[in-house]
Protein backbone atom coordinates (compact mmCIF):
# COMPACT_ATOMS: atom_id res chain seq x y z
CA UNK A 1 0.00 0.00 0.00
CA UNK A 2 2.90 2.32 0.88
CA UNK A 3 4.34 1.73 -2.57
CA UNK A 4 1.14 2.84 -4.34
CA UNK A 5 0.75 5.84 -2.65
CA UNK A 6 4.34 6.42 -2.81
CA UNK A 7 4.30 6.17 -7.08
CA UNK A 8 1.21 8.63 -6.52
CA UNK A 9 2.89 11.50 -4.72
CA UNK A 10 6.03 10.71 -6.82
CA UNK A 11 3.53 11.27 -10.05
CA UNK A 12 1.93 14.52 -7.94
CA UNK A 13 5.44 15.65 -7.89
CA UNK A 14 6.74 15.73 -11.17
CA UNK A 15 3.22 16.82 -12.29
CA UNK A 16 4.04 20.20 -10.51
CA UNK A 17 7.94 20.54 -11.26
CA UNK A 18 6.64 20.16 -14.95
CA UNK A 19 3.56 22.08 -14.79
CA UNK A 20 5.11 25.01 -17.20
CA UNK A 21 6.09 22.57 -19.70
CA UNK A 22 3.63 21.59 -22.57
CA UNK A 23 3.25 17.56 -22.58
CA UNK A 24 0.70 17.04 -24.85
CA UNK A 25 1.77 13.76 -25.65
CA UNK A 26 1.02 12.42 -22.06
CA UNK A 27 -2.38 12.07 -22.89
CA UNK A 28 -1.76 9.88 -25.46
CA UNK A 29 0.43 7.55 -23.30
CA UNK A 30 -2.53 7.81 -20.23
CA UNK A 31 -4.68 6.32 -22.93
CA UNK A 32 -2.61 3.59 -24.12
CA UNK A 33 -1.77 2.52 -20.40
CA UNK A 34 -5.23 2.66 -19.64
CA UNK A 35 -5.73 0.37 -22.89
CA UNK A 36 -3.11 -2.26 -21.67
CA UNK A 37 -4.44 -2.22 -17.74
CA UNK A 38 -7.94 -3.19 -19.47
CA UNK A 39 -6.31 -6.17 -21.54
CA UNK A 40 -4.40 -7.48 -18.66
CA UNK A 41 -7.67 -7.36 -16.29
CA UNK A 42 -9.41 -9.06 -19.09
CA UNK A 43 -6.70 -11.31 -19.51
CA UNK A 44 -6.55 -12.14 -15.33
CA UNK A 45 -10.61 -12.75 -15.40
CA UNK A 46 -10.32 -15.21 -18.38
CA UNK A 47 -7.73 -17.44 -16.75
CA UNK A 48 -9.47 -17.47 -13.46
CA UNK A 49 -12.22 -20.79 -13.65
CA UNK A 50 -14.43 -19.31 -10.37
CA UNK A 51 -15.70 -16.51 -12.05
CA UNK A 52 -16.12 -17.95 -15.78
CA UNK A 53 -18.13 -20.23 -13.58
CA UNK A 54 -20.01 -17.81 -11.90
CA UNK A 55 -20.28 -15.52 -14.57
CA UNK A 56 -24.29 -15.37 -15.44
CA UNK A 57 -24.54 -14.42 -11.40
CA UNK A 58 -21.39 -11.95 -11.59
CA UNK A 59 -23.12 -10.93 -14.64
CA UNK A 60 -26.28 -9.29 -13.22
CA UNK A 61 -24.51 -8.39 -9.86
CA UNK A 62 -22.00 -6.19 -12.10
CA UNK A 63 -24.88 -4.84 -14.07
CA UNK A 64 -26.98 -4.00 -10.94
CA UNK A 65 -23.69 -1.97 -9.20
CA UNK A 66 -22.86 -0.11 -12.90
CA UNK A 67 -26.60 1.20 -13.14
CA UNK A 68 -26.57 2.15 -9.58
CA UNK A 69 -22.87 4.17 -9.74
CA UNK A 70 -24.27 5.69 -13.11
CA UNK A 71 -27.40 6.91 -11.39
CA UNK A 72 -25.47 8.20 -8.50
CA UNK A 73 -22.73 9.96 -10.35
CA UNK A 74 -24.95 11.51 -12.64
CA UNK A 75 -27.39 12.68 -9.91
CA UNK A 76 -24.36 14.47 -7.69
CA UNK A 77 -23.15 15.62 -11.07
CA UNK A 78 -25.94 17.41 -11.36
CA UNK A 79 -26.28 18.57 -8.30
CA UNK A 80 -22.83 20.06 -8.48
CA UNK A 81 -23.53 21.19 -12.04
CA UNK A 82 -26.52 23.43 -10.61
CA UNK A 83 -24.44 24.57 -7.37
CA UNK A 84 -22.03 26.31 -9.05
CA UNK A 85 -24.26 27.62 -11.79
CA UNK A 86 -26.18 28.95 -9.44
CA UNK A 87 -22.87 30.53 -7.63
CA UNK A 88 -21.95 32.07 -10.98
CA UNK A 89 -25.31 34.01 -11.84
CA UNK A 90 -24.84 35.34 -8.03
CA UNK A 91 -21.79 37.08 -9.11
CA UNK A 92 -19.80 34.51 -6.54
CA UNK A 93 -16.45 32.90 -7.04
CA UNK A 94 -16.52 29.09 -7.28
């Protein structure tokens, strides 16, 4: 746990000793790490016989949890979204 919070801060810090520099690649790179973290899950869940077993209950379990963090996220979204519109026509800072 201490290493993962450790690569964190170490990412937080050369985020701000490079924050006048353009990297507009780094998106790019984000993206394609993001892309080979998906495979590899993908890759971890296929191998494993339990939940390619189990995967018609998993199935509906993972569907009910997505809908509900949609719903949720959306909803606070929202909520947000208004807040600070509202803030803004007030003349306030955000």
């Amino acid at each position: 746990m201490f290493i993962i919070v450790g690569i964190m801060l170490t990412g937080v810090l050369v985020g701000y000793l490079f924050r006048s520099k353009k990297l507009s690649w780094i998106q790019s790179l984000i993206t394609l790490f993001i892309w080979i973290l998906l495979f590899l899950l993908g890759v971890d869940v296929g191998e494993n016989q339990t939940i390619i077993n189990n995967l018609h209950t998993l199935g509906v379990e993972a569907l009910c949890i997505s809908v509900a963090s949609v719903i949720g996220s959306a909803s606070f979204a929202l909520i947000l979204w208004r807040k600070a519109n509202k803030k803004n026509k007030e003349g306030e800072e955000v």
